[in-house]
N, C-alpha and C. Protein backbone atom coordinates (compact mmCIF):
# COMPACT_ATOMS: atom_id res chain seq x y z
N UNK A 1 -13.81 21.16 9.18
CA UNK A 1 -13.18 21.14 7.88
C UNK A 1 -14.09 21.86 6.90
N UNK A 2 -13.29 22.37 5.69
CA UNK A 2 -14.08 23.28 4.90
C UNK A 2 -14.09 22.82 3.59
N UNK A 3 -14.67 23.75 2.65
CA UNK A 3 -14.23 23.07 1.41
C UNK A 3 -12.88 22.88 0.50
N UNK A 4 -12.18 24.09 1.12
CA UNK A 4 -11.35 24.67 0.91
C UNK A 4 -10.28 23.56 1.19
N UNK A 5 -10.38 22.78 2.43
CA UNK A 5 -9.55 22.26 3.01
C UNK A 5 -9.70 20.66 2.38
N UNK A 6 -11.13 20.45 2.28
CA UNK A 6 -11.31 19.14 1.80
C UNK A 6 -10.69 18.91 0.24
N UNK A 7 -10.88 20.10 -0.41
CA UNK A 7 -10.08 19.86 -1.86
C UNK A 7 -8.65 19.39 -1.65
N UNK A 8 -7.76 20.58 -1.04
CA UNK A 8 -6.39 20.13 -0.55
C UNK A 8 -5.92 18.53 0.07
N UNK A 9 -7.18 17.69 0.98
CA UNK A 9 -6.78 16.85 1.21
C UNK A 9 -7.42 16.02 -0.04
N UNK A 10 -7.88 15.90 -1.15
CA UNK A 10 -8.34 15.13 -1.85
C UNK A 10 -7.16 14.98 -3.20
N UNK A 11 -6.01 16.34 -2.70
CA UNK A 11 -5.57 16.65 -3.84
C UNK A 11 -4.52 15.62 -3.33
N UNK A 12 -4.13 15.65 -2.47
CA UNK A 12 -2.83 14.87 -1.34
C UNK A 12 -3.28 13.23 -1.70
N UNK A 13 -4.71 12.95 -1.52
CA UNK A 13 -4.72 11.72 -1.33
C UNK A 13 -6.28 10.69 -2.42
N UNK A 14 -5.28 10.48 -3.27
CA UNK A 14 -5.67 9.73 -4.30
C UNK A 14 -6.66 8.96 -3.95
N UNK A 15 -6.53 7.68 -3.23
CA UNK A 15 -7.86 6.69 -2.70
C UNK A 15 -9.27 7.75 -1.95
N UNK A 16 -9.05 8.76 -1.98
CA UNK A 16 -10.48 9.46 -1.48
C UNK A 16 -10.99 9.73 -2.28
N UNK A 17 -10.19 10.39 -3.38
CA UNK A 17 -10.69 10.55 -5.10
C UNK A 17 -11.35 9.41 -5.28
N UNK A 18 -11.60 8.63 -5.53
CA UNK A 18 -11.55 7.49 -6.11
C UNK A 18 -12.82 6.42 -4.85
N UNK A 19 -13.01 6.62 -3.68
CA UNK A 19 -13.76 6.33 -2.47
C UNK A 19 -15.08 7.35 -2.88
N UNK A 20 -14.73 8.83 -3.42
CA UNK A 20 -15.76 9.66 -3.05
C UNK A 20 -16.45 9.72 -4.91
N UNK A 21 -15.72 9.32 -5.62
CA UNK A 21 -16.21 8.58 -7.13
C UNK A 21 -17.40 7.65 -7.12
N UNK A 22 -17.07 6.52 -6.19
CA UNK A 22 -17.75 5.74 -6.14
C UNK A 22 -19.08 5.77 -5.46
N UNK A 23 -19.17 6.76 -4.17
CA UNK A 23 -19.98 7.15 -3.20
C UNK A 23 -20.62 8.65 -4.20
N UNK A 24 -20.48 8.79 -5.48
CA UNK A 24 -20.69 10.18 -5.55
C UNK A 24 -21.92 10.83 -5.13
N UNK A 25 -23.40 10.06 -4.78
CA UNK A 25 -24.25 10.33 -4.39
C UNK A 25 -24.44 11.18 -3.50
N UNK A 26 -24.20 10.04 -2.14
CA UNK A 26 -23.78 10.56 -1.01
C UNK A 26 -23.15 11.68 -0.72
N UNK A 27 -22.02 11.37 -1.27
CA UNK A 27 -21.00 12.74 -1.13
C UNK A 27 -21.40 13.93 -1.35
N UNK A 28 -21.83 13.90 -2.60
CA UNK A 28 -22.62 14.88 -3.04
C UNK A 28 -23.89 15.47 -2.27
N UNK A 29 -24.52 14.84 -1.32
CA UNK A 29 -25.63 15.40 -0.75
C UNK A 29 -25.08 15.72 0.55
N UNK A 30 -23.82 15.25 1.44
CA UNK A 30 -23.36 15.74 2.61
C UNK A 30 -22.41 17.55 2.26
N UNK A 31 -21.82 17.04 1.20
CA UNK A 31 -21.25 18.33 0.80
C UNK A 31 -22.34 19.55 0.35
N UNK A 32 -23.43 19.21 -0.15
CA UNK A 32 -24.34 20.55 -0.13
C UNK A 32 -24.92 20.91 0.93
N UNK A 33 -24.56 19.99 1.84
CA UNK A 33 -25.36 20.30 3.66
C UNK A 33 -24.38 21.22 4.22
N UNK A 34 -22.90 20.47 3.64
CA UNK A 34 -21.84 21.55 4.31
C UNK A 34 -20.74 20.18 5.62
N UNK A 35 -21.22 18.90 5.35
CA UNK A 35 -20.91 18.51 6.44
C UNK A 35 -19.90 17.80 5.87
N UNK A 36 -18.58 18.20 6.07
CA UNK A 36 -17.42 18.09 5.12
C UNK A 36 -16.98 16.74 6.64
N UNK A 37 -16.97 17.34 7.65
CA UNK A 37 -16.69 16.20 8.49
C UNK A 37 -17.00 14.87 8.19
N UNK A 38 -18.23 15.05 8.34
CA UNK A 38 -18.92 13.73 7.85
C UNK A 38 -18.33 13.21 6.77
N UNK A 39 -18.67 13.49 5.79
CA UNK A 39 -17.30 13.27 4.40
C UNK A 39 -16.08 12.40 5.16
N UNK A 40 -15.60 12.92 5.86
CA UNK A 40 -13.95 12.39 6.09
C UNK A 40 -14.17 11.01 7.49
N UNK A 41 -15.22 11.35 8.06
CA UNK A 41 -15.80 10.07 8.73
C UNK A 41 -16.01 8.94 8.12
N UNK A 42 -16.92 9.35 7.44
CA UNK A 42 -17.41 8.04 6.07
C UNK A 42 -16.25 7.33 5.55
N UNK A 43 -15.58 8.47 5.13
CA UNK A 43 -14.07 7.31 4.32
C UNK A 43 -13.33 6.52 5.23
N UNK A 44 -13.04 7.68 6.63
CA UNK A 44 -12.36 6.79 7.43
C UNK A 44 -12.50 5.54 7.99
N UNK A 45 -14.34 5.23 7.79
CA UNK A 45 -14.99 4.37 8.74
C UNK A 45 -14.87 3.09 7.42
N UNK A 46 -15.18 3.74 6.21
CA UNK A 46 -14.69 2.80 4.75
C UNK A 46 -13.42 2.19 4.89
N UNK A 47 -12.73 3.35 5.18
CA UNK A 47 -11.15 2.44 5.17
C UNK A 47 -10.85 1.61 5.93
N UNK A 48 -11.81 0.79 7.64
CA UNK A 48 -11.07 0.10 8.19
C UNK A 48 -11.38 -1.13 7.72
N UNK A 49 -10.39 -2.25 8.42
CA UNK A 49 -10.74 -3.42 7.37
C UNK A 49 -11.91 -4.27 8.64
N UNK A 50 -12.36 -4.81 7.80
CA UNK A 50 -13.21 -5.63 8.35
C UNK A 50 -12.44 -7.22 8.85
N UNK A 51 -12.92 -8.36 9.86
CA UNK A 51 -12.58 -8.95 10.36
C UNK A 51 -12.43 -9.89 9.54
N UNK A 52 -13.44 -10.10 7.89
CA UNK A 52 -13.33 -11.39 7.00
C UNK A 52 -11.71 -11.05 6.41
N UNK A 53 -11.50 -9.62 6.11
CA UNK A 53 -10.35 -9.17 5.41
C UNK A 53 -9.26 -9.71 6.33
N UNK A 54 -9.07 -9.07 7.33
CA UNK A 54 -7.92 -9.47 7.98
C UNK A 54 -7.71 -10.82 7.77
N UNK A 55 -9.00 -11.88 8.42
CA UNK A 55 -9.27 -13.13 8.00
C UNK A 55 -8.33 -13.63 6.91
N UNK A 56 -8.54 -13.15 5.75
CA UNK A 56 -8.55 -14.00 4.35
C UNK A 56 -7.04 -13.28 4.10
N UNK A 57 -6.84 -12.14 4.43
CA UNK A 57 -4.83 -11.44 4.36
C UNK A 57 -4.47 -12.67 4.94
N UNK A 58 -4.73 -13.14 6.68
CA UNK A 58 -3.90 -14.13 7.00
C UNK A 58 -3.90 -15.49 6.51
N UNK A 59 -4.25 -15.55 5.79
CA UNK A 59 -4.64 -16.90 5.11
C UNK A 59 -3.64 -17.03 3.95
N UNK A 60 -3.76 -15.94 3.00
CA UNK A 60 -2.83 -15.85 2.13
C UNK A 60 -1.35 -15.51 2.70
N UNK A 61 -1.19 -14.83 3.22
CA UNK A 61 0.43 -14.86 4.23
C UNK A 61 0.67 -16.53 4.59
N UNK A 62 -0.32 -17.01 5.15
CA UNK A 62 -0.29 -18.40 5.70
C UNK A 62 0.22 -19.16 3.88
N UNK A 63 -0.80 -18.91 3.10
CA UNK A 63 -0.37 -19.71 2.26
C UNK A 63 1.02 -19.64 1.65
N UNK A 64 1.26 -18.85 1.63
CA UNK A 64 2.68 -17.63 1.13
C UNK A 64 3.69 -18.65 1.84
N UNK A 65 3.44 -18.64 3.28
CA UNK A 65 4.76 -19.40 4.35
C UNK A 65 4.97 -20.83 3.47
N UNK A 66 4.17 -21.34 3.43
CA UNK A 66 3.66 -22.83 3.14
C UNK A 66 4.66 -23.10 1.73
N UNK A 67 4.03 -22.27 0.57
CA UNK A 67 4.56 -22.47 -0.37
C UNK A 67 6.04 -21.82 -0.46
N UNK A 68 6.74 -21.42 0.36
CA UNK A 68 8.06 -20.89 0.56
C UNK A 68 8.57 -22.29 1.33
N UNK A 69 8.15 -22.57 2.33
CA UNK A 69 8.74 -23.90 3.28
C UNK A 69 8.45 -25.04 2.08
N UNK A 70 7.60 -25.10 0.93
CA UNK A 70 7.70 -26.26 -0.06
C UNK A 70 8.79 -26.13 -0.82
N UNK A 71 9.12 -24.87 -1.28
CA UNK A 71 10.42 -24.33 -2.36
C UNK A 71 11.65 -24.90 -1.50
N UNK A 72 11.37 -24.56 -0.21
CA UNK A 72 12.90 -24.58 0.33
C UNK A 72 13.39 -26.30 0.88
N UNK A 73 12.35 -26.94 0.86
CA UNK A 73 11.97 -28.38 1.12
C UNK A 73 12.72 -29.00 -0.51
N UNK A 74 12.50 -28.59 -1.25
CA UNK A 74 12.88 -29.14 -2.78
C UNK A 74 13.89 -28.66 -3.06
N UNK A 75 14.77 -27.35 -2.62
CA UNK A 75 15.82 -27.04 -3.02
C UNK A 75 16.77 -27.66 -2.10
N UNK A 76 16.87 -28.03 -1.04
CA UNK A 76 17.01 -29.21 -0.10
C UNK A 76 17.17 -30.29 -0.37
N UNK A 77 16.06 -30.85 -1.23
CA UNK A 77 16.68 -32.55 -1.36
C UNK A 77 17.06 -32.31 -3.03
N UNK A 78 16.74 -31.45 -3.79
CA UNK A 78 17.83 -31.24 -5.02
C UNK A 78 19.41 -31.31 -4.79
N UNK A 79 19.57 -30.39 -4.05
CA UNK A 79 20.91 -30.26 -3.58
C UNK A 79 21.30 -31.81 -2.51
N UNK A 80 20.55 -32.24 -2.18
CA UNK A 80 21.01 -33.73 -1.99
C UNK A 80 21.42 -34.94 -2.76
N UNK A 81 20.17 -34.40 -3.69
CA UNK A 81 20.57 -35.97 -5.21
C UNK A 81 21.79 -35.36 -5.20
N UNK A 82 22.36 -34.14 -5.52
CA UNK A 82 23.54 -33.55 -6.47
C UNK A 82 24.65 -34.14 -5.61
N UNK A 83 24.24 -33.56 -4.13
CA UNK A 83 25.68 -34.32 -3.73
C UNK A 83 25.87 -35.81 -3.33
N UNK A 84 24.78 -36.60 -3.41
CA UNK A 84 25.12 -37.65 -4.16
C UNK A 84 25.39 -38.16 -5.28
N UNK A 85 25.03 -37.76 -5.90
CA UNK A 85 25.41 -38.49 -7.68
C UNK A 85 26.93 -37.45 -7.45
N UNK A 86 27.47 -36.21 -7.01
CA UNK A 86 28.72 -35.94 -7.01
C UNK A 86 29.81 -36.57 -6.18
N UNK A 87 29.24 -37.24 -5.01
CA UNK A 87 29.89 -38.55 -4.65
C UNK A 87 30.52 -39.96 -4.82
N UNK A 88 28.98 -40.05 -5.71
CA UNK A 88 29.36 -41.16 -6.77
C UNK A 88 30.34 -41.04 -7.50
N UNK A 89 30.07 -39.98 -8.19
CA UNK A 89 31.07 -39.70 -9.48
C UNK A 89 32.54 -39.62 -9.16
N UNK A 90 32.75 -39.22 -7.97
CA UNK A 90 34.12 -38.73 -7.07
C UNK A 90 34.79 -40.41 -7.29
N UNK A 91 33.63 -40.70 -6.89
CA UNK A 91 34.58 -42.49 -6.02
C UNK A 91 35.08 -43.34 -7.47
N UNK A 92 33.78 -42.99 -8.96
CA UNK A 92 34.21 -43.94 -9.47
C UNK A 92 35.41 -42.93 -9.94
N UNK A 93 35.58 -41.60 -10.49
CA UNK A 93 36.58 -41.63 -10.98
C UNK A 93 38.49 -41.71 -10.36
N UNK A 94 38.07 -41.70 -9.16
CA UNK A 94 39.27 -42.32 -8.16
C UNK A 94 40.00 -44.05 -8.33
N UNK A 95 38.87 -44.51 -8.90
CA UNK A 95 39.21 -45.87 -9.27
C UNK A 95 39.50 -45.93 -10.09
């Protein structure tokens, strides 16, 4: 990869902007070597997630389920009072 080429993909892809901002040091001293590869290694090896991440995503998905099975648990016995007290109401006004 060149420089030429590394601009084009930086232009395409926003989070490298913004990866190679933060790293500007670095970056800056592989790119005056010329080692544009390296460059695109580094980010790639940045971008994978680590095992706490995955970790703590499934946790929040987990929590996510939880508090969806609580919503749907309460909209459940709401709709139960209702059709009881609409039962009630049925019988007394039949009488």
């Amino acid at each position: 990869m060149n420089r030429r080429e590394m601009k084009r993909f930086a232009k395409k892809n926003p989070q490298f902007v913004t990866w190679a901002k933060k790293n500007r040091q670095k970056v800056q001293t592989m790119a005056r070597s010329g080692n544009y590869t390296t460059i695109m290694k580094e980010w790639e090896r940045s971008r994978r997630t680590t095992w706490s991440d995955r970790k703590a995503k499934a946790k929040q998905i987990a929590q996510s389920m939880q508090d969806v099975q609580n919503f749907m648990n309460n909209v459940e016995s709401v709709f139960g009072h209702l059709r009881t007290l609409h039962e009630r109401a049925t019988k007394h006004l039949k009488r």
